[in-house]
PDB file of N, CA and C in Angstrom:
ATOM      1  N   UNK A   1     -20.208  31.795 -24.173  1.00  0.00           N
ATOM      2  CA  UNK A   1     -18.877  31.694 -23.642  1.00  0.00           C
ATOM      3  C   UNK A   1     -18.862  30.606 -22.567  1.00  0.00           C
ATOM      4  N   UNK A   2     -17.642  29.575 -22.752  1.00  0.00           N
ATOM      5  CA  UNK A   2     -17.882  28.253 -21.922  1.00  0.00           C
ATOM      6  C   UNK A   2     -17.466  29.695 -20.160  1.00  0.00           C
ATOM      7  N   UNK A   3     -17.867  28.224 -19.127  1.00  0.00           N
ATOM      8  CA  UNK A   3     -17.600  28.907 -18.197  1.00  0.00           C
ATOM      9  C   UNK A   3     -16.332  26.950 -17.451  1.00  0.00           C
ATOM     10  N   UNK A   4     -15.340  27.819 -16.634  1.00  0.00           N
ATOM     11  CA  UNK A   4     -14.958  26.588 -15.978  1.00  0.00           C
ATOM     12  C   UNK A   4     -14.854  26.634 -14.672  1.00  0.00           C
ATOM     13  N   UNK A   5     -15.633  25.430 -13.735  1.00  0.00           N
ATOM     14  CA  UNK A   5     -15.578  25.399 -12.323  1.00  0.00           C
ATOM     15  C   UNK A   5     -14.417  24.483 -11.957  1.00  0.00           C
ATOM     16  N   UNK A   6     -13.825  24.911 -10.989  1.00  0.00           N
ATOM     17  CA  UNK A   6     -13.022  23.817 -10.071  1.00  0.00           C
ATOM     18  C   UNK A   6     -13.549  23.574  -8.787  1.00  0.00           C
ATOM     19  N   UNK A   7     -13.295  22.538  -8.796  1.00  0.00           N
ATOM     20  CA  UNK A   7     -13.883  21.932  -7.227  1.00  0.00           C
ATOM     21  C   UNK A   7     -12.838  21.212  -6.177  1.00  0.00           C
ATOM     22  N   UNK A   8     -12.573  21.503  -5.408  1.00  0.00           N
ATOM     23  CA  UNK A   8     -11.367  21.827  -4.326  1.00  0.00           C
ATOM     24  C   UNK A   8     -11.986  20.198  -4.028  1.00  0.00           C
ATOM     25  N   UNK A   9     -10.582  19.135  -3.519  1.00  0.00           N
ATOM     26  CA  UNK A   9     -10.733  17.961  -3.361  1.00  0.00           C
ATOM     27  C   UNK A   9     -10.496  18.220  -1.505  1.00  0.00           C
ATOM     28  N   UNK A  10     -11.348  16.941  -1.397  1.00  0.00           N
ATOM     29  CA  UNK A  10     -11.503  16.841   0.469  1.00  0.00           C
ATOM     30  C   UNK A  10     -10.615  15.760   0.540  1.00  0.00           C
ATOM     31  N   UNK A  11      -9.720  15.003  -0.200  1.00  0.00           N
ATOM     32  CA  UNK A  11      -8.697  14.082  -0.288  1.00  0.00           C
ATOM     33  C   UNK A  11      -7.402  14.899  -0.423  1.00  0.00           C
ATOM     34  N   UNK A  12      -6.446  14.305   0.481  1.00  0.00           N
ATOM     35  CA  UNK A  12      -5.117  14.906   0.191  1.00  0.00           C
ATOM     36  C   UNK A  12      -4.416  14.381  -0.914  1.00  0.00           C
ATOM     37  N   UNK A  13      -3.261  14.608  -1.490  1.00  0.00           N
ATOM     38  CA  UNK A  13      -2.485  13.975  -2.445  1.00  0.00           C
ATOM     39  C   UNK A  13      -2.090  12.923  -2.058  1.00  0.00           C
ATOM     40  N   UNK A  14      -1.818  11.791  -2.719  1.00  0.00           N
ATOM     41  CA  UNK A  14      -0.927  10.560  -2.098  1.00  0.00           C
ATOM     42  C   UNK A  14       0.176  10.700  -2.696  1.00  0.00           C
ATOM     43  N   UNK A  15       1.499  11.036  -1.802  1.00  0.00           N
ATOM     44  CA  UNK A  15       2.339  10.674  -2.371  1.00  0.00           C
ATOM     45  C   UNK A  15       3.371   8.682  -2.522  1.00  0.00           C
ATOM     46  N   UNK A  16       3.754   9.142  -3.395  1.00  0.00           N
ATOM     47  CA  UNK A  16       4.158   7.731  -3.739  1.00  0.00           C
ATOM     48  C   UNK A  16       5.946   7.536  -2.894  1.00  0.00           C
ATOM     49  N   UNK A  17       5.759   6.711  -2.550  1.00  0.00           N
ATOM     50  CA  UNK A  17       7.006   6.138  -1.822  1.00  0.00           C
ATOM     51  C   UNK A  17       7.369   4.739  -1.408  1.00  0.00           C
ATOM     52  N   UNK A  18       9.053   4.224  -0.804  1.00  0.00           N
ATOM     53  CA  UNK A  18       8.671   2.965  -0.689  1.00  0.00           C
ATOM     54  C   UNK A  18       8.247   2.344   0.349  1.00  0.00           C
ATOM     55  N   UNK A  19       7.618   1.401   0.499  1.00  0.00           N
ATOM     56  CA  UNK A  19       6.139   0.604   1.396  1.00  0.00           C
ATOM     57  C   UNK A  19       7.347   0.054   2.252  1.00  0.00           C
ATOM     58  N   UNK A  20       6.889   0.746   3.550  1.00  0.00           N
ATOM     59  CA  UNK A  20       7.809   0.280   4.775  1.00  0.00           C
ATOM     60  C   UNK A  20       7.306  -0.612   5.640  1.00  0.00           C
ATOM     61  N   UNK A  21       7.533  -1.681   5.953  1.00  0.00           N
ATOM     62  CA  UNK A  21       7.075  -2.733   6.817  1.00  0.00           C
ATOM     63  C   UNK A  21       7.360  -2.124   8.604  1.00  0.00           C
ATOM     64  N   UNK A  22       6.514  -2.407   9.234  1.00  0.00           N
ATOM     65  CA  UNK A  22       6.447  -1.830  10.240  1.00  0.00           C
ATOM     66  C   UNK A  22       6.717  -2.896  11.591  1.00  0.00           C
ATOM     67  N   UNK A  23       6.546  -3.901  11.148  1.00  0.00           N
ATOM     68  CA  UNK A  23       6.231  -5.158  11.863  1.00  0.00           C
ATOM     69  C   UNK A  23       7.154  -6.420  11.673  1.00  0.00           C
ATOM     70  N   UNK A  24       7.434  -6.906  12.447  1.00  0.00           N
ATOM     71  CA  UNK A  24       8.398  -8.556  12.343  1.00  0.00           C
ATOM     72  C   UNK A  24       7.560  -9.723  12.790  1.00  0.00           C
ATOM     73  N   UNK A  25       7.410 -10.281  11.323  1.00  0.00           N
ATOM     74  CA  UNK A  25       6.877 -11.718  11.415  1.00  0.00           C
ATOM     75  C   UNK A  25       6.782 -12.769  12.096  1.00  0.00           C
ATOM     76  N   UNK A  26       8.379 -13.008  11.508  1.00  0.00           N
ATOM     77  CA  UNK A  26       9.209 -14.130  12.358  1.00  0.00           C
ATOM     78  C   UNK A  26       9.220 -15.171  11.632  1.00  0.00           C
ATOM     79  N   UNK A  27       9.025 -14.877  10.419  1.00  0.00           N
ATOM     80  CA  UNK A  27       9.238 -16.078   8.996  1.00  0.00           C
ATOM     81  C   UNK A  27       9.671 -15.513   8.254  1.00  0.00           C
ATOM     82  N   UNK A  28       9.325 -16.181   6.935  1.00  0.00           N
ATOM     83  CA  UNK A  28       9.932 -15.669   5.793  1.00  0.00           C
ATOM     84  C   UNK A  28       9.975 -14.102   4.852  1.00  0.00           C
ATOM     85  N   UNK A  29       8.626 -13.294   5.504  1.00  0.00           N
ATOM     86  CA  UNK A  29       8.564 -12.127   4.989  1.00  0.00           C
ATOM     87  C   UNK A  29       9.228 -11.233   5.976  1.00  0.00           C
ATOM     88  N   UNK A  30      10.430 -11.264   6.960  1.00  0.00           N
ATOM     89  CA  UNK A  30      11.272 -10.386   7.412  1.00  0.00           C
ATOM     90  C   UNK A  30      12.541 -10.865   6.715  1.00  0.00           C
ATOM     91  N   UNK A  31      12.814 -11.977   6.078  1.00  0.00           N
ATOM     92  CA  UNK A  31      13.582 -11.969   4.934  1.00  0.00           C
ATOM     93  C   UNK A  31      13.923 -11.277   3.955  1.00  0.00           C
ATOM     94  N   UNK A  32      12.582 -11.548   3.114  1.00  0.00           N
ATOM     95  CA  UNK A  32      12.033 -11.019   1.808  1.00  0.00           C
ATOM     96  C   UNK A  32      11.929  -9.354   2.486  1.00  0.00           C
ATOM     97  N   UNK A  33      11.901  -8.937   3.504  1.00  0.00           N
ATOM     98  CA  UNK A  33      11.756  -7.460   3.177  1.00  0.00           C
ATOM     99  C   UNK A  33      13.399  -6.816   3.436  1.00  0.00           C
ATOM    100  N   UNK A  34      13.988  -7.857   4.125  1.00  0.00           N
ATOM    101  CA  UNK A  34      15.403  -7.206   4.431  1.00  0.00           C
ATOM    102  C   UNK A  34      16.549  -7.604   2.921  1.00  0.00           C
ATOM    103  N   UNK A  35      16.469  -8.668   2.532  1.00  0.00           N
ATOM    104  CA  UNK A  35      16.691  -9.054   1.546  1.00  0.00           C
ATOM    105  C   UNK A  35      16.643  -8.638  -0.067  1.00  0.00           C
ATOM    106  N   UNK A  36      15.272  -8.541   0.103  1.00  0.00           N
ATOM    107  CA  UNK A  36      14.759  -8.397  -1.628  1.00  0.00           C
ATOM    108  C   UNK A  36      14.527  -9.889  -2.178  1.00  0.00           C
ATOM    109  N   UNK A  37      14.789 -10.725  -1.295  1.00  0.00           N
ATOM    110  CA  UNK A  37      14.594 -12.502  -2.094  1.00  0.00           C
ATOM    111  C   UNK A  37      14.589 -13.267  -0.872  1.00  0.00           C
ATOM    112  N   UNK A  38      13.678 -14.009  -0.979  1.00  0.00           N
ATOM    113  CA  UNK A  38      13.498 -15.138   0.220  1.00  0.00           C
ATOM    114  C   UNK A  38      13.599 -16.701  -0.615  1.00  0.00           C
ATOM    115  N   UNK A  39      14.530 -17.220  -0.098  1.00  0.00           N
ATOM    116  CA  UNK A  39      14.574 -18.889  -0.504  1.00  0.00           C
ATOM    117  C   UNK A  39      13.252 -19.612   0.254  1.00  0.00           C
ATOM    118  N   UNK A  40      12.679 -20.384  -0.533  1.00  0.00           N
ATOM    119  CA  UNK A  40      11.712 -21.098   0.442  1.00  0.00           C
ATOM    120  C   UNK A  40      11.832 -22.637  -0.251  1.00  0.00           C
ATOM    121  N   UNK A  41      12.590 -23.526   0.740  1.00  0.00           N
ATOM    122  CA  UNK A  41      13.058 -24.974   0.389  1.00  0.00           C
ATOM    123  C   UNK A  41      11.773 -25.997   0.536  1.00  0.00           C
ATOM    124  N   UNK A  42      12.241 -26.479  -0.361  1.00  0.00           N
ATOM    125  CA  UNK A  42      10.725 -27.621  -1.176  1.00  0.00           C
ATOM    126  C   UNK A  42      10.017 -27.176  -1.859  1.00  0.00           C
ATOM    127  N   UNK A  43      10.066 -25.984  -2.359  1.00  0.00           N
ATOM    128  CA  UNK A  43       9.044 -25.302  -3.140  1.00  0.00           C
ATOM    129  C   UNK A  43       8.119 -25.845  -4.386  1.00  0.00           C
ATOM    130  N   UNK A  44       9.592 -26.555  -4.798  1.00  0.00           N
ATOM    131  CA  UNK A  44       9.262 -27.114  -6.032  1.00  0.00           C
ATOM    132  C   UNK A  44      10.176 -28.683  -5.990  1.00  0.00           C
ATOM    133  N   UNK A  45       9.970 -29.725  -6.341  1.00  0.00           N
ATOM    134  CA  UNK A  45      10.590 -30.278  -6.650  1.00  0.00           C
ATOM    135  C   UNK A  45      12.234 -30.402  -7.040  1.00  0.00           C
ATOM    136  N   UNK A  46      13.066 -31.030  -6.318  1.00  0.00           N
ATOM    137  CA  UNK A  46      14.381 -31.166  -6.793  1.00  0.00           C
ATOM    138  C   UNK A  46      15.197 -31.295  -8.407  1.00  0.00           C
ATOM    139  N   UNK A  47      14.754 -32.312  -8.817  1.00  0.00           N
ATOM    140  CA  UNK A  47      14.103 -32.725 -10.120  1.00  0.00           C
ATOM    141  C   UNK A  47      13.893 -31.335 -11.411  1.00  0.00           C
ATOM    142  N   UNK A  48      12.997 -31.064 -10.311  1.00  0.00           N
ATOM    143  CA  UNK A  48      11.996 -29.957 -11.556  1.00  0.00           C
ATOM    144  C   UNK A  48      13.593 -28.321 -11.172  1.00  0.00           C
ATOM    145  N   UNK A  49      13.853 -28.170 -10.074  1.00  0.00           N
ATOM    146  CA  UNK A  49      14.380 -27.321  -9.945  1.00  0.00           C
ATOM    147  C   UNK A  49      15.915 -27.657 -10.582  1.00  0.00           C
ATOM    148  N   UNK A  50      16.380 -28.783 -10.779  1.00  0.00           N
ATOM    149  CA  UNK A  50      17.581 -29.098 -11.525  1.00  0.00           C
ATOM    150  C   UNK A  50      17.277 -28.267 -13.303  1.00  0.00           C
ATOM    151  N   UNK A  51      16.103 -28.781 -13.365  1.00  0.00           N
ATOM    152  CA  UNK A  51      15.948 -28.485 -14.407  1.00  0.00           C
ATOM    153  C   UNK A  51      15.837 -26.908 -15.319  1.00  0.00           C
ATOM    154  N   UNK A  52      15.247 -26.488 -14.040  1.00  0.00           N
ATOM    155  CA  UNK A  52      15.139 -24.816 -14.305  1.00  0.00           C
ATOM    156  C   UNK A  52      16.544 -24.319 -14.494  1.00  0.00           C
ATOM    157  N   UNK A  53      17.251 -24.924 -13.719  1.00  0.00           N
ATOM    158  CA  UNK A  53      18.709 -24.374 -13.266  1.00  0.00           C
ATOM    159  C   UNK A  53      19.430 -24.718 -14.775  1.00  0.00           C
ATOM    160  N   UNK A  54      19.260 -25.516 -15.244  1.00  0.00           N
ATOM    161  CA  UNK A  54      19.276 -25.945 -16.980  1.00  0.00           C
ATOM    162  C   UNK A  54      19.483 -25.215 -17.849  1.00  0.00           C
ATOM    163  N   UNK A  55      17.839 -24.969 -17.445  1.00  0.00           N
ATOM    164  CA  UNK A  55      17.106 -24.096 -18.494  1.00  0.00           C
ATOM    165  C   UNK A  55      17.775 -22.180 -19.019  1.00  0.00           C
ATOM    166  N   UNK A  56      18.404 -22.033 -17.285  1.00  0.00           N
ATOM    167  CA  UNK A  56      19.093 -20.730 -17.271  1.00  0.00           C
ATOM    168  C   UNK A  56      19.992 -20.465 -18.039  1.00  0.00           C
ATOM    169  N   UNK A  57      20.791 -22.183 -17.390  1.00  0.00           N
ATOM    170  CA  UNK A  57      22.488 -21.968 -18.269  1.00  0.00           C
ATOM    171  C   UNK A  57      22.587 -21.759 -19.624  1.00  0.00           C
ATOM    172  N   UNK A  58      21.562 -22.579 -20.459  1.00  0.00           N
ATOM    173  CA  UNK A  58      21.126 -22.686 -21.631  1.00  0.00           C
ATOM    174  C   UNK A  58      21.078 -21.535 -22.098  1.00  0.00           C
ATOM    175  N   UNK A  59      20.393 -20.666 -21.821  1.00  0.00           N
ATOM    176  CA  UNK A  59      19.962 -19.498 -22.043  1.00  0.00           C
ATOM    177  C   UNK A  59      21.451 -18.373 -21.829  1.00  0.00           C
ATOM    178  N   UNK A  60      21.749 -18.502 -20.803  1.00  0.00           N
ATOM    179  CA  UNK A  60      22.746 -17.410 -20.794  1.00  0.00           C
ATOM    180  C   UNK A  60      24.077 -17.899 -21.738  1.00  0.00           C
TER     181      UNK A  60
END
């Protein structure tokens, strides 16, 4: 006859929740956390970013 042990964990549960920033930067990631999207200018090329912008319209 099987036998079954349990073994009691010395770790608590983690619960899952959302990741609260505790702290102010003073750049772009007190943006991005108040926001949900941070612009960051020059990133990419003008040019190249015309083009993406294109690429969207196209698409939609």
């Amino acid at each position: 006859m099987p036998t079954t042990q349990t073994l009691a964990s010395a770790n608590p549960a983690i619960t899952q929740g959302p990741l609260r920033v505790q702290s102010s930067h003073g750049d772009w990631r007190d943006d991005l956390h108040a926001n949900g999207f941070v612009v960051i200018k020059q990133a990419i090329p003008r040019d190249r970013a015309i083009q993406y912008q294109q690429r969207a319209f196209d698409w939609l």
